[in-house]
N, C-alpha and C. Protein backbone atom coordinates (compact mmCIF):
# COMPACT_ATOMS: atom_id res chain seq x y z
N UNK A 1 89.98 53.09 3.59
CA UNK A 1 89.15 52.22 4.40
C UNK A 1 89.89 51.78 5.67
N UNK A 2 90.83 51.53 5.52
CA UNK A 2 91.83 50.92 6.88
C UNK A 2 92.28 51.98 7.65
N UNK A 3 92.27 53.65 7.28
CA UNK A 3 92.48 54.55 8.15
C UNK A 3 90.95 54.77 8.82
N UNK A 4 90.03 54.49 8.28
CA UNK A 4 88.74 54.75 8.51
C UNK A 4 88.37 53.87 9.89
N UNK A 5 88.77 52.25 9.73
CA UNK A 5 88.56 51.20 10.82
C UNK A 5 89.84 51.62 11.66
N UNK A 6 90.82 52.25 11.78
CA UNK A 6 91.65 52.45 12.98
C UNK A 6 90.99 53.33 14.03
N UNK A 7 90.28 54.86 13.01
CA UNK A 7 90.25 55.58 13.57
C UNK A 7 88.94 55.15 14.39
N UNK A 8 88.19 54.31 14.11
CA UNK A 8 86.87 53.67 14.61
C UNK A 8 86.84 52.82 16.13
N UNK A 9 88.33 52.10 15.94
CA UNK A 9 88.23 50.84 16.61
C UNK A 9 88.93 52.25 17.74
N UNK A 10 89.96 53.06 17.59
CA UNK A 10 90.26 53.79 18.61
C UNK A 10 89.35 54.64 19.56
N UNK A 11 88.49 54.85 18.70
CA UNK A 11 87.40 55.68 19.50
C UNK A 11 86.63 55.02 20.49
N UNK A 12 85.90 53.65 19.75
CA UNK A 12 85.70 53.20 20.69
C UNK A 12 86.23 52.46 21.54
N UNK A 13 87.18 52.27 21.85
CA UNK A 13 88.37 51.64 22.52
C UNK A 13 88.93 52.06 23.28
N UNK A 14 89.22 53.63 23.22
CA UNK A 14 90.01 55.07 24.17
C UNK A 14 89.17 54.70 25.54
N UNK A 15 87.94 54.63 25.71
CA UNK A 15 87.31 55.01 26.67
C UNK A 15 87.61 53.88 28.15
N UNK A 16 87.49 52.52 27.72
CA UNK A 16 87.69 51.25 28.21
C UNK A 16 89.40 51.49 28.17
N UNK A 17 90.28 51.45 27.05
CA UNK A 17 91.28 51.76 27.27
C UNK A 17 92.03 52.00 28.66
N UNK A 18 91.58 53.24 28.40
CA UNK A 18 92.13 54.52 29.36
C UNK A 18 92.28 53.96 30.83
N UNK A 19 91.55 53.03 30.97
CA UNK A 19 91.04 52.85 32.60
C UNK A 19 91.95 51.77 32.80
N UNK A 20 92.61 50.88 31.69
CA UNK A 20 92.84 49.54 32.42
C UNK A 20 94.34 49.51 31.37
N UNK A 21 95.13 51.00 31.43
CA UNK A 21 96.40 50.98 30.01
C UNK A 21 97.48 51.03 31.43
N UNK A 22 98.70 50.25 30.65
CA UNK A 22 100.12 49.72 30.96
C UNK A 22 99.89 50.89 32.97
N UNK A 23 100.31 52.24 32.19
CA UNK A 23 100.34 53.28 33.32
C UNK A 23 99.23 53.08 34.48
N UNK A 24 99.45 53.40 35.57
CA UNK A 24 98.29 53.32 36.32
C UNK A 24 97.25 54.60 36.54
N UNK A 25 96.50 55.02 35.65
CA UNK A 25 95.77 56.54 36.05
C UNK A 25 94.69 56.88 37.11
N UNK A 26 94.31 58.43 37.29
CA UNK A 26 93.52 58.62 38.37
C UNK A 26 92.59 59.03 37.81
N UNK A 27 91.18 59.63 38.31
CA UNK A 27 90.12 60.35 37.42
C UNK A 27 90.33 61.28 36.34
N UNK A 28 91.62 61.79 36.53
CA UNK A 28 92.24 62.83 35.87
C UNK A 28 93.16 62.39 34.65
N UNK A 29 93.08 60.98 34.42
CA UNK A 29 94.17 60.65 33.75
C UNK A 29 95.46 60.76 33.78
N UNK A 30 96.15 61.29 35.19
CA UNK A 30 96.84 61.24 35.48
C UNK A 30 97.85 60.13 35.81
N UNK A 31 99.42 59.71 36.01
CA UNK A 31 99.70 58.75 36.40
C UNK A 31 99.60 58.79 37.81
N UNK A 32 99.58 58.01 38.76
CA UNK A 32 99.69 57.74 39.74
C UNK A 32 100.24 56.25 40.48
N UNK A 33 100.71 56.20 41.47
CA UNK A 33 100.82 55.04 42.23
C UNK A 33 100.56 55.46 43.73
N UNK A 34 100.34 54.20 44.32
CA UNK A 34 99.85 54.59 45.90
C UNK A 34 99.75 53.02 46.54
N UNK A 35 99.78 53.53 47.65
CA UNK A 35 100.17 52.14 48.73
C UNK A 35 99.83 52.31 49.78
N UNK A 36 99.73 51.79 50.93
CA UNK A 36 99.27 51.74 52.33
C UNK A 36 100.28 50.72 53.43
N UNK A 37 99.81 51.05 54.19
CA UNK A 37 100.36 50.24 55.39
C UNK A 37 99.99 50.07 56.79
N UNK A 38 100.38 49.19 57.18
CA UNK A 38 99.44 49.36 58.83
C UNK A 38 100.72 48.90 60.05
N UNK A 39 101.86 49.36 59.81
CA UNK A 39 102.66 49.02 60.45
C UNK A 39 102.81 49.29 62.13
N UNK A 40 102.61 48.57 63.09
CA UNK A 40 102.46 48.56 64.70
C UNK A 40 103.07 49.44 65.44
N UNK A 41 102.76 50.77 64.87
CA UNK A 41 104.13 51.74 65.17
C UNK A 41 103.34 53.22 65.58
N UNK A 42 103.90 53.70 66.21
CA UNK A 42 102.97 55.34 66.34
C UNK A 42 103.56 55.95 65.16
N UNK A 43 102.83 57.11 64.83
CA UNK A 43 102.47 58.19 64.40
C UNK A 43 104.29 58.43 64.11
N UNK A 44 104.67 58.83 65.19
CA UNK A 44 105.96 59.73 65.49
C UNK A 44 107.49 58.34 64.68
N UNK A 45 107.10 57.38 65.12
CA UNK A 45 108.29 57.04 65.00
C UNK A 45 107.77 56.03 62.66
N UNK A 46 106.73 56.01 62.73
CA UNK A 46 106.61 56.18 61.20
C UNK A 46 107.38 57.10 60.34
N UNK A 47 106.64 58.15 60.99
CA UNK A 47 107.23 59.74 60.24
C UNK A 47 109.08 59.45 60.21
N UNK A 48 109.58 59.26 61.38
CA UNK A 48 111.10 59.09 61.36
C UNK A 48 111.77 57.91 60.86
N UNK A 49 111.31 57.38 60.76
CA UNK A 49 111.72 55.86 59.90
C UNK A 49 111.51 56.31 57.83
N UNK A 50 110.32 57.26 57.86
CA UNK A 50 110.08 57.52 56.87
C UNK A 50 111.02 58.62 56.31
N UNK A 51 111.44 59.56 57.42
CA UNK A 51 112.66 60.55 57.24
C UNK A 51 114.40 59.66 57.14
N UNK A 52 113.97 58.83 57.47
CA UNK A 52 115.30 57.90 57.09
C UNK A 52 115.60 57.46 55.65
N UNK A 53 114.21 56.57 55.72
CA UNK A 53 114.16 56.41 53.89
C UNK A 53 114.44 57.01 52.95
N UNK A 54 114.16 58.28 52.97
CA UNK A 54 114.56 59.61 52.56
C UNK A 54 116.14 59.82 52.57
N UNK A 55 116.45 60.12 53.50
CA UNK A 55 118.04 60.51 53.26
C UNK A 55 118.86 58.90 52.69
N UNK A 56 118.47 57.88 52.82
CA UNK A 56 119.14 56.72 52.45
C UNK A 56 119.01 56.75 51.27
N UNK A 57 117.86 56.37 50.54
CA UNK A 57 117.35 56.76 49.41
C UNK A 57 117.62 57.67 48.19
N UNK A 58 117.66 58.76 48.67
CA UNK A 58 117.68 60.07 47.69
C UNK A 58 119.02 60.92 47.99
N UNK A 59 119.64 60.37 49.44
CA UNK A 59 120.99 60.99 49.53
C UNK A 59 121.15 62.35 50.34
N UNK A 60 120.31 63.10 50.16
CA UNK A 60 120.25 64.59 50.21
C UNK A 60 119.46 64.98 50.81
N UNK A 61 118.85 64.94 52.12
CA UNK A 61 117.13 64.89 52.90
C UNK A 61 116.58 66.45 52.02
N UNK A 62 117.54 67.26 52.60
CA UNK A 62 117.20 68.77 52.26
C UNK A 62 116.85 69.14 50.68
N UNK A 63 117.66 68.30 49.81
CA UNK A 63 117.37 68.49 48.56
C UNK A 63 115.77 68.44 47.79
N UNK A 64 115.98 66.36 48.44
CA UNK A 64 114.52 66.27 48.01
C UNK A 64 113.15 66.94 48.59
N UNK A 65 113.06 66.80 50.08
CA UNK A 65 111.42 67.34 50.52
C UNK A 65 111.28 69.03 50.18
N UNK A 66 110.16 68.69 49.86
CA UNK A 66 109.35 70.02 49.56
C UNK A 66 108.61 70.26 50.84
N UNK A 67 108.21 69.58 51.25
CA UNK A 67 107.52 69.93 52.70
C UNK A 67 107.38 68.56 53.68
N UNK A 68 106.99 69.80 55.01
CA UNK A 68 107.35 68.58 55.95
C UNK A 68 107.01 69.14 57.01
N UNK A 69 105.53 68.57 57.81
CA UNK A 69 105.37 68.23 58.80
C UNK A 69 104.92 67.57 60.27
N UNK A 70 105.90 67.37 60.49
CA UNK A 70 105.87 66.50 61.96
C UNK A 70 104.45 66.05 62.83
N UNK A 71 103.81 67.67 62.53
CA UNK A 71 102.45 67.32 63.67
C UNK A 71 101.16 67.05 62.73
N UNK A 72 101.44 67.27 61.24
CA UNK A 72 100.57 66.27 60.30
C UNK A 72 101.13 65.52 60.14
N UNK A 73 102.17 64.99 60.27
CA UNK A 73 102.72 63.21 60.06
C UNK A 73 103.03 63.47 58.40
N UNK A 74 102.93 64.64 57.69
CA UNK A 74 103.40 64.59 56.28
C UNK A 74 104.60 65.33 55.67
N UNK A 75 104.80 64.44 54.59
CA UNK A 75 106.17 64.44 53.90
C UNK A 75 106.19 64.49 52.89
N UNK A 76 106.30 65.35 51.53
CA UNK A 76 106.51 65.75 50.56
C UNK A 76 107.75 65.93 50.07
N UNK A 77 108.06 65.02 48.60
CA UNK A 77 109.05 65.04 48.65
C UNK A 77 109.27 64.91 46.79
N UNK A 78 110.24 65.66 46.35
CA UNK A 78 110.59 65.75 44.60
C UNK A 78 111.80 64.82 44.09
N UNK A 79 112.14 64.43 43.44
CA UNK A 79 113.23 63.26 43.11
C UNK A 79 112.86 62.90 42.00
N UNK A 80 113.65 62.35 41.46
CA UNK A 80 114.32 61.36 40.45
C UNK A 80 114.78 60.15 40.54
N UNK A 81 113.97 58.86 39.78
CA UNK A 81 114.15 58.10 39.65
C UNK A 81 115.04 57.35 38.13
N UNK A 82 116.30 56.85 38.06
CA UNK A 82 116.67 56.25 36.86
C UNK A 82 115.47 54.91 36.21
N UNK A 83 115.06 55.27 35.07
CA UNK A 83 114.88 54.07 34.32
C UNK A 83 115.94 53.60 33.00
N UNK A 84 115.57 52.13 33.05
CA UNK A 84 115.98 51.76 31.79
C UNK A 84 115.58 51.83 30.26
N UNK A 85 115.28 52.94 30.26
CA UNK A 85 114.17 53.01 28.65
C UNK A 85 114.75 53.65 27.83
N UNK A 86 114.64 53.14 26.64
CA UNK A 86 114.58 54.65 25.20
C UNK A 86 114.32 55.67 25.40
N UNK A 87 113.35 56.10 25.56
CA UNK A 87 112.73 57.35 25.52
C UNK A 87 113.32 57.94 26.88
N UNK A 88 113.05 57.85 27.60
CA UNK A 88 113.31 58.11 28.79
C UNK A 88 114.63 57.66 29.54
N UNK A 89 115.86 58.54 30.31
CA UNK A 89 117.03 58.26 31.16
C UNK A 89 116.48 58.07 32.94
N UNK A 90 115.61 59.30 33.22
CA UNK A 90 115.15 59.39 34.33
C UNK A 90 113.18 59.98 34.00
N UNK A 91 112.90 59.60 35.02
CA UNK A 91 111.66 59.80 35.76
C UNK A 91 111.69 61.19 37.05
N UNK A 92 111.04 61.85 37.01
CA UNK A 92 110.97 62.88 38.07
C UNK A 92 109.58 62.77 38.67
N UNK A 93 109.11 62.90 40.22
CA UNK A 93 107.98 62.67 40.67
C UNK A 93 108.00 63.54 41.86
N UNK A 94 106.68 63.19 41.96
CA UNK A 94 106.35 63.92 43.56
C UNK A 94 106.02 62.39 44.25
N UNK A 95 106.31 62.52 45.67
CA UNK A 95 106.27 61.41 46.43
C UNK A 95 105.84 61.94 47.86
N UNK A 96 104.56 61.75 48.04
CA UNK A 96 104.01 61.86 49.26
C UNK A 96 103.69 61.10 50.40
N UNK A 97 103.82 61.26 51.26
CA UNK A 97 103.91 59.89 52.82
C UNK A 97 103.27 61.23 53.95
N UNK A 98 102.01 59.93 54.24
CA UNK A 98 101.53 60.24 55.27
C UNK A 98 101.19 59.60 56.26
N UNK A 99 101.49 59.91 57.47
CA UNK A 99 101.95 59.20 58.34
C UNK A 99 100.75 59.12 59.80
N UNK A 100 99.58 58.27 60.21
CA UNK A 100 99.30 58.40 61.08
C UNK A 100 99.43 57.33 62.14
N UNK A 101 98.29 57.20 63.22
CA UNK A 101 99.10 56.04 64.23
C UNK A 101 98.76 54.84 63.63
N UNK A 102 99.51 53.89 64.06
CA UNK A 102 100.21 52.52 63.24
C UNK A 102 99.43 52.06 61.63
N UNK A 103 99.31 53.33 60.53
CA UNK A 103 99.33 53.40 59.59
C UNK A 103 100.14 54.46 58.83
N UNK A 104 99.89 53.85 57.98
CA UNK A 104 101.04 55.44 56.26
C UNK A 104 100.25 54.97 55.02
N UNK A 105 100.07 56.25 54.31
CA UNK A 105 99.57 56.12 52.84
C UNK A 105 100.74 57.17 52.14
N UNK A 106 101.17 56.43 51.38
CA UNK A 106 102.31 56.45 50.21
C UNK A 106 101.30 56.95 48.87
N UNK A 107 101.72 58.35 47.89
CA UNK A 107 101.12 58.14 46.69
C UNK A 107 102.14 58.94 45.93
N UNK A 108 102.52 58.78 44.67
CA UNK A 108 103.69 58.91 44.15
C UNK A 108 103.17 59.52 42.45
N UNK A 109 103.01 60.47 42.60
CA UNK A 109 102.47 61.23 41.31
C UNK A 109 103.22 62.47 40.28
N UNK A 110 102.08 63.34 39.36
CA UNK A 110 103.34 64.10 38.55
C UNK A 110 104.74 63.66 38.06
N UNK A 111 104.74 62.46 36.83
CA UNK A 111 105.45 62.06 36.86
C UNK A 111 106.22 62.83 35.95
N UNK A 112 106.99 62.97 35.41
CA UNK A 112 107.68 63.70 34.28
C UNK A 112 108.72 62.55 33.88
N UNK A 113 109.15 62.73 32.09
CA UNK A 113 110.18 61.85 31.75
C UNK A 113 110.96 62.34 31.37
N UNK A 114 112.27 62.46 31.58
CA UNK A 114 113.20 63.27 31.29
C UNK A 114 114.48 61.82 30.42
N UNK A 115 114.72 62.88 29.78
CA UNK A 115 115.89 62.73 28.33
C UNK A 115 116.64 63.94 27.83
N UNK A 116 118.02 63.03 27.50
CA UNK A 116 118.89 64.20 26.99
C UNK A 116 118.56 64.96 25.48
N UNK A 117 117.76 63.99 25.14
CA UNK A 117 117.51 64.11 23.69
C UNK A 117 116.08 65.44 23.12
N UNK A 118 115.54 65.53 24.41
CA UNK A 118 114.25 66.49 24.19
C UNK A 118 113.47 66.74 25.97
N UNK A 119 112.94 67.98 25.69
CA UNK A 119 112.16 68.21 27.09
C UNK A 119 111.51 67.67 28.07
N UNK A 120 111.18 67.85 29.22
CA UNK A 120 110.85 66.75 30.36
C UNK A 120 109.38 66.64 29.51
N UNK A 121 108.30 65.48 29.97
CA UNK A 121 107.37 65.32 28.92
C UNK A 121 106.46 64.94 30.32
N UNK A 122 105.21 65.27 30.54
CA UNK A 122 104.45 64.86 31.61
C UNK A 122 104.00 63.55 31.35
N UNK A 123 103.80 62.75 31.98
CA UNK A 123 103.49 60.90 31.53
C UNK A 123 101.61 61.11 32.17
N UNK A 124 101.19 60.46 31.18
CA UNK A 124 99.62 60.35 31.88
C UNK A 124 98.74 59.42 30.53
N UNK A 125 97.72 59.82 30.28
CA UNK A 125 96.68 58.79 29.37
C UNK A 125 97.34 58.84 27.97
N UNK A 126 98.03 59.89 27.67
CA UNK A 126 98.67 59.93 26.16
C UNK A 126 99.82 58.48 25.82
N UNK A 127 100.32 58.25 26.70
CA UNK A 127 100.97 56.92 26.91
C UNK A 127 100.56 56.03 27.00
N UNK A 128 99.77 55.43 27.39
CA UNK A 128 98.55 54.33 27.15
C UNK A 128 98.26 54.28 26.27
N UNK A 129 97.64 55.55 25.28
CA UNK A 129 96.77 55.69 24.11
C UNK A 129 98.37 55.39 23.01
N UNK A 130 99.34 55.50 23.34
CA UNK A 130 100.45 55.52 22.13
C UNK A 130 101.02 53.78 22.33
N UNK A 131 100.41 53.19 23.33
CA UNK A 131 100.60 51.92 23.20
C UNK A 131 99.14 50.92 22.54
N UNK A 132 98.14 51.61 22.51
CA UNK A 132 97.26 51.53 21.84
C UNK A 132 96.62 51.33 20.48
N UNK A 133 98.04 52.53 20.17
CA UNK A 133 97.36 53.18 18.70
C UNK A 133 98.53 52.02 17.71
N UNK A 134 99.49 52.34 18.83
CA UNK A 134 100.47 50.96 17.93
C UNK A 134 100.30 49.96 17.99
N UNK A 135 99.80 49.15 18.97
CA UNK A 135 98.99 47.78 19.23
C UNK A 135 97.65 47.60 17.78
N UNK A 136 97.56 48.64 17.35
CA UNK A 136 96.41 48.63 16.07
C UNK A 136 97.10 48.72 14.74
N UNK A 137 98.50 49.40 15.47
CA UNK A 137 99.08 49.60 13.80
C UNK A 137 99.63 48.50 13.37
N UNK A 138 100.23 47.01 14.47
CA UNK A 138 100.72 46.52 14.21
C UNK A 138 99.51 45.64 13.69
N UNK A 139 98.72 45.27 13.76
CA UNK A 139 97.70 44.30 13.79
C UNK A 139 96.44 44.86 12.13
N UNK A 140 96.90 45.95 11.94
CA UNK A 140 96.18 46.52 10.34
C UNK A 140 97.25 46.61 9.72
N UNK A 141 98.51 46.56 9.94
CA UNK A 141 99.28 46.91 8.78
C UNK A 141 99.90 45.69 7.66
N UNK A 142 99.43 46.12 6.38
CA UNK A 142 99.87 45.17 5.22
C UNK A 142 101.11 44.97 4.82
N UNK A 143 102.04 45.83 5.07
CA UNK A 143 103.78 45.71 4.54
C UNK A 143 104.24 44.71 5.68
N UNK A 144 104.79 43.76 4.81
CA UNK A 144 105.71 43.36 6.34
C UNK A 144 106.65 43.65 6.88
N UNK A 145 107.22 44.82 5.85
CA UNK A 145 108.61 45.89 6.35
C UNK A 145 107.80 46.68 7.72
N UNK A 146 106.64 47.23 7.04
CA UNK A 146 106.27 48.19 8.19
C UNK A 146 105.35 47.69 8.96
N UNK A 147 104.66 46.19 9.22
CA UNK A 147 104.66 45.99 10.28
C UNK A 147 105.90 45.21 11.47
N UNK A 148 106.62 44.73 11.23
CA UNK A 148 107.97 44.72 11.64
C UNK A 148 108.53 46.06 12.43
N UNK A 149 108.39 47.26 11.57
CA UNK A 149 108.69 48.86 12.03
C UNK A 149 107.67 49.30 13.06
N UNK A 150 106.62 48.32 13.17
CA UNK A 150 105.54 48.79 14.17
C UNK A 150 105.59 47.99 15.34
N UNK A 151 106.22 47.04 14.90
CA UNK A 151 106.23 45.74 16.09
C UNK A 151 107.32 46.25 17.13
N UNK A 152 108.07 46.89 16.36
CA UNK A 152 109.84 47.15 16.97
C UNK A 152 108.94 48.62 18.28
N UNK A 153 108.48 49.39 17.63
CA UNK A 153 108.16 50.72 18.24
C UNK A 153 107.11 50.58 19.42
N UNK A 154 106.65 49.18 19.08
CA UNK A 154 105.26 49.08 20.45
C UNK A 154 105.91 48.24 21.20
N UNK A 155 107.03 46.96 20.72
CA UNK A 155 108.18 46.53 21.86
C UNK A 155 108.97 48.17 22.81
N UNK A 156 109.57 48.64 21.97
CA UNK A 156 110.39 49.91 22.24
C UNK A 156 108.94 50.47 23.35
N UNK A 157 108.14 50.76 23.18
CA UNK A 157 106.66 51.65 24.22
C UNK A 157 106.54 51.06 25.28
N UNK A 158 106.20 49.70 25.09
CA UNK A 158 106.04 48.61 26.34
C UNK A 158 107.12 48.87 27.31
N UNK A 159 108.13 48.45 26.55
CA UNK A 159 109.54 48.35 27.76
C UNK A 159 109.39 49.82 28.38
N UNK A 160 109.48 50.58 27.78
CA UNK A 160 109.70 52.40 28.19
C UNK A 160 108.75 52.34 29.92
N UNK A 161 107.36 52.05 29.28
CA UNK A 161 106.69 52.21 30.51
C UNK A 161 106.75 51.19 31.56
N UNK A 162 107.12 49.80 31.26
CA UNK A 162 107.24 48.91 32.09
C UNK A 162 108.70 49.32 32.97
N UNK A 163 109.52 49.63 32.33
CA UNK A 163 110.53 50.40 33.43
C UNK A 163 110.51 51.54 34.08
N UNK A 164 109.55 52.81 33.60
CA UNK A 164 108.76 53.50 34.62
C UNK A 164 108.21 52.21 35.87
N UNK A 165 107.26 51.50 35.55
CA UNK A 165 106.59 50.85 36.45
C UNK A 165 107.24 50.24 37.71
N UNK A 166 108.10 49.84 37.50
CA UNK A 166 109.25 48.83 37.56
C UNK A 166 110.15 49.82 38.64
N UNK A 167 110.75 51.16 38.34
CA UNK A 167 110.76 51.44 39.20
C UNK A 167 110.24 52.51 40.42
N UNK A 168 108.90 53.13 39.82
CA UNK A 168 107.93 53.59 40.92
C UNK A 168 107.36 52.43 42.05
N UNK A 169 107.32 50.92 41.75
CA UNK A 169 107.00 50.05 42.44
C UNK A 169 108.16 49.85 43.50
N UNK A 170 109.55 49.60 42.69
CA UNK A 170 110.49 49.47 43.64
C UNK A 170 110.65 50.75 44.95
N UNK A 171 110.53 51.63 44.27
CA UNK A 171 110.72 52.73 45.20
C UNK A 171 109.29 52.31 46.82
N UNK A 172 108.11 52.44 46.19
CA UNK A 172 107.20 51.48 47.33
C UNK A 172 107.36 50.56 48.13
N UNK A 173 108.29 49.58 47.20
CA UNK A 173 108.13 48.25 48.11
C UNK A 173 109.09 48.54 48.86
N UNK A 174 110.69 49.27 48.70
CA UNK A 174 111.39 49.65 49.55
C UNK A 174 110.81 50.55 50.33
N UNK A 175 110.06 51.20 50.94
CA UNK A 175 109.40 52.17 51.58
C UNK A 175 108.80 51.16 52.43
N UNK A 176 108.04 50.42 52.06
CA UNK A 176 107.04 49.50 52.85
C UNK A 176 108.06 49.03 53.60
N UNK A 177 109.42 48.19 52.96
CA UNK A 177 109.97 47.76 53.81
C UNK A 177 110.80 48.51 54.89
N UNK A 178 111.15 49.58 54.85
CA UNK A 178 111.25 50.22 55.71
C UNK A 178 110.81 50.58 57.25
N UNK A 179 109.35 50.91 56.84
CA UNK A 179 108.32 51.31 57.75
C UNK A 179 107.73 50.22 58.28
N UNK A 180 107.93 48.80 57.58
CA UNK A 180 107.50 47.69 58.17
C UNK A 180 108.26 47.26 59.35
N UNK A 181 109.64 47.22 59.01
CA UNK A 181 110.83 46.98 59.77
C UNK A 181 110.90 47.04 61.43
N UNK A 182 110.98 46.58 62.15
CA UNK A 182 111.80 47.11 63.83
C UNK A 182 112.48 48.26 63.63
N UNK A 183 111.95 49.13 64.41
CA UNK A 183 113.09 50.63 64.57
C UNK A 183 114.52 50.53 64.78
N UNK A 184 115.22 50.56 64.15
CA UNK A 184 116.90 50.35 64.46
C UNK A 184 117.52 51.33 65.84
C-alpha cells in the first residue's frame, strides 16, 4: 500500500514538480541559467570586456572558447566550474554571451557533473525528480533508522545542487559585474 501511494503522489506531482525543482529547467528539461544586461556601452567594447572576463576567469582564453565572433558580438565558451558537493568535484558547462549595443544576454547550459568516483553525468529534470522522490521517502517511511538514512541522502541532494547553483550564479554575477563596470 505505501509503495502504491508513493508511486501515486509522484505521478501526480512530476508534472508541477518539474517546473518549479531546486535546478532551473528549460522546455526541454534541461538545466539552464541566463541573465541580461543593459550596460551603457557599445556593442564592441561589451564583447571586449567580456573577452577579459574570460581570460581572468578561466585563465586560458584559447582553452576555453569554442567560438567567437566579433561581428555577431558572440562568445562561446566550455569550462569548468568547482563545486562543493558529494556527488559532484566539478561542474562542466557551456557558457554563452551575446553581445549587442548597450546590452548582453548571458545563458549558461549543458551542464555535466563530473567526479572521480564515476562518469560525467548530464544534470537536468532527473535531479529534481531525485530530490523529490526522497522528499517522499522521507515523509512515508516507518523505520526511524531508515528514515534518518533518507533524511541524511535528501540533506546530501539538496546541498549537491545548491552548490551547483551557487556557483553557476556566481559565475553571472561576476560577469554582470564586469560588463557593468567603467572600461579600465
Amino acid at each position: 500500500m505505501k509503495h502504491l501511494i508513493l508511486i501515486l503522489f509522484l505521478f501526480v506531482c512530476q508534472k508541477g514538480y518539474s517546473q518549479t525543482g531546486l535546478l532551473p529547467l528549460d522546455a526541454e528539461n534541461n538545466v539552464f541559467y541566463s541573465d541580461s544586461g543593459k550596460p551603457n556601452k557599445s556593442k564592441s567594447e561589451i564583447f571586449k570586456q567580456a573577452q577579459n572576463w574570460i581570460s581572468k576567469t578561466f585563465g586560458n582564453y584559447e582553452n576555453a572558447v569554442t567560438f567567437e565572433d566579433p561581428q555577431l558580438g558572440k562568445l562561446i565558451l566550455t569550462s569548468y566550474a568547482p563545486v562543493s558537493g558529494i556527488a559532484y568535484e566539478y561542474v562542466r558547462f557551456d557558457l554563452t554571451i551575446e553581445c549587442k549595443e548597450e546590452q548582453y544576454n548571458v545563458r549558461i547550459d549543458k551542464l555535466d557533473g563530473i567526479s572521480t568516483t564515476h562518469s560525467p553525468s548530464r544534470l537536468g529534470a532527473k535531479d529534481n525528480n531525485a530530490i523529490m522522490e526522497k522528499e517522499v521517502a522521507v515523509k512515508t517511511e516507518q523505520s526511524k533508522k531508515k528514515r534518518a538514512e533518507a533524511e541524511a541522502a535528501l540533506r546530501n541532494t539538496k546541498a549537491d545542487i545548491e552548490s551547483i547553483n551557487n556557483a553557476m550564479y556566481k559565475l553571472m554575477s561576476d560577469l554582470k559585474l564586469s560588463l557593468t563596470q567603467p572600461a579600465e
